[in-house]
Protein backbone atom coordinates (compact mmCIF):
# COMPACT_ATOMS: atom_id res chain seq x y z
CA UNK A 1 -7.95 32.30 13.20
CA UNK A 2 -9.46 35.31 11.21
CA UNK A 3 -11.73 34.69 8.56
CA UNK A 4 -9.93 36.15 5.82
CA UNK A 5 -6.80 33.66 6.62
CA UNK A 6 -9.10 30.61 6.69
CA UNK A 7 -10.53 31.70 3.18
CA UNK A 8 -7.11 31.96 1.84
CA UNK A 9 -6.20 29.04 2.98
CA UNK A 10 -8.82 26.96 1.76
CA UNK A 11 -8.68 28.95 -1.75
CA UNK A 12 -4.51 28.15 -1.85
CA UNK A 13 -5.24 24.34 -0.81
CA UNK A 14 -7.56 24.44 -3.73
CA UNK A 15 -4.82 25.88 -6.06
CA UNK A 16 -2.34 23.89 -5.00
CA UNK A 17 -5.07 20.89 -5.77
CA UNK A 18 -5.20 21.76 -9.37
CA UNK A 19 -1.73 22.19 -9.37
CA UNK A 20 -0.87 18.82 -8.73
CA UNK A 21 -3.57 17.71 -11.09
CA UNK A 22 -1.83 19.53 -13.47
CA UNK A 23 1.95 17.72 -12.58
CA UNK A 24 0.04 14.53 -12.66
CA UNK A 25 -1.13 14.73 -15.98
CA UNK A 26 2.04 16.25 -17.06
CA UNK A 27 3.95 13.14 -15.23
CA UNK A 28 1.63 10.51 -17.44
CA UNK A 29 1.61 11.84 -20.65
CA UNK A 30 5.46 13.66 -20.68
CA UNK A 31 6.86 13.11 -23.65
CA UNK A 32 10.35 12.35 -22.21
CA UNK A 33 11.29 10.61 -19.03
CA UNK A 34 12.93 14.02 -18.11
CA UNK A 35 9.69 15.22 -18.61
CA UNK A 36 8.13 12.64 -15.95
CA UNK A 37 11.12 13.34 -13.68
CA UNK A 38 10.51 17.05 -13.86
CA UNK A 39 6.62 16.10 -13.18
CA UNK A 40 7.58 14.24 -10.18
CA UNK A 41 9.97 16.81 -8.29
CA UNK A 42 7.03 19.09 -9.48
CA UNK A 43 4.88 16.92 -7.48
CA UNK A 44 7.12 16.97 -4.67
CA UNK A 45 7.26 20.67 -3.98
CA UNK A 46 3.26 20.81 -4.46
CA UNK A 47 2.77 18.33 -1.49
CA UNK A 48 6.12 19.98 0.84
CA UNK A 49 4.09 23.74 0.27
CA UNK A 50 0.58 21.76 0.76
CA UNK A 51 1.97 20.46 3.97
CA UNK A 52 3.12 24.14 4.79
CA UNK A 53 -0.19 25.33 4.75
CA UNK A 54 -1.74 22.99 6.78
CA UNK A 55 1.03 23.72 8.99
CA UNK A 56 -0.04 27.01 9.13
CA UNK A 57 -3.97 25.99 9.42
CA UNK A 58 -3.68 23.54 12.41
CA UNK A 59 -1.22 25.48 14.06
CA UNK A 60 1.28 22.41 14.47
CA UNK A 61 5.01 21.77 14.32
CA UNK A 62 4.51 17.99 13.06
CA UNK A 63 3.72 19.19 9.16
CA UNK A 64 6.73 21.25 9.33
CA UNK A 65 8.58 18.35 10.11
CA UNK A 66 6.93 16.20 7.66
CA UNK A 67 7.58 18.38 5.43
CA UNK A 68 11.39 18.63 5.87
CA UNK A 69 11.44 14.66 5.45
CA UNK A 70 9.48 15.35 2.09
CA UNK A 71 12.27 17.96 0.91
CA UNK A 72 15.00 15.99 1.47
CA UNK A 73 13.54 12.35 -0.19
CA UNK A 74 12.46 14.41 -2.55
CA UNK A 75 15.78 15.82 -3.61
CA UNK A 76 17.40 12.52 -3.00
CA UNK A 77 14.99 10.98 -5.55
CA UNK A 78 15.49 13.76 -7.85
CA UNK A 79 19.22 13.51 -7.94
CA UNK A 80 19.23 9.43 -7.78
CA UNK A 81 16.36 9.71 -11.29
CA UNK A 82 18.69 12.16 -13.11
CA UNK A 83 21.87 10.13 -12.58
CA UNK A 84 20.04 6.90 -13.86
CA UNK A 85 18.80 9.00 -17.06
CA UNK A 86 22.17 10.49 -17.47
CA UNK A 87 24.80 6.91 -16.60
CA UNK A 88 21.99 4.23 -16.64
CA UNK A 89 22.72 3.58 -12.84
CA UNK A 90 22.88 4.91 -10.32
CA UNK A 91 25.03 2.94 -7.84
CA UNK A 92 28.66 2.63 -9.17
């Protein structure tokens, strides 16, 4: 691996850090609940990119994988958390 990509790497890891310290805070303090649910599918697609990159830095298929599980609980959460905001329930 070059130098340059393991800098840029490291420096997006770092971003991505701050970014999810941002979605946390955002997820505790949110003024709504469709704040906090927006927070947490925030969350979600901070960890599936983080999990990209590592991907990418260890040069193995198992985080891409990983990540694919992430995307779809992540959506299924999503959608099951807006239902129960918008009915109440989410099983009818």
């Amino acid at each position: 691996m070059s130098p340059l990509l393991a800098i840029a790497i490291t420096v997006t890891l770092v971003l991505y850090g701050l970014a999810m310290v941002v979605g946390l805070l955002r997820l505790m303090r949110g003024p709504s609940a469709q704040d906090r649910v927006l927070a947490l599918d925030f969350l979600f697609v901070v960890a599936l990119l983080i999990m990209l990159v590592l991907a990418i830095r260890y040069d193995s298929s198992m985080y891409f994988e990983a990540a694919l599980l992430m995307a779809l609980f992540g959506f299924v959460g999503s959608v099951a958390l807006a239902k129960f905001l918008l009915r109440g329930e989410v099983i009818e």
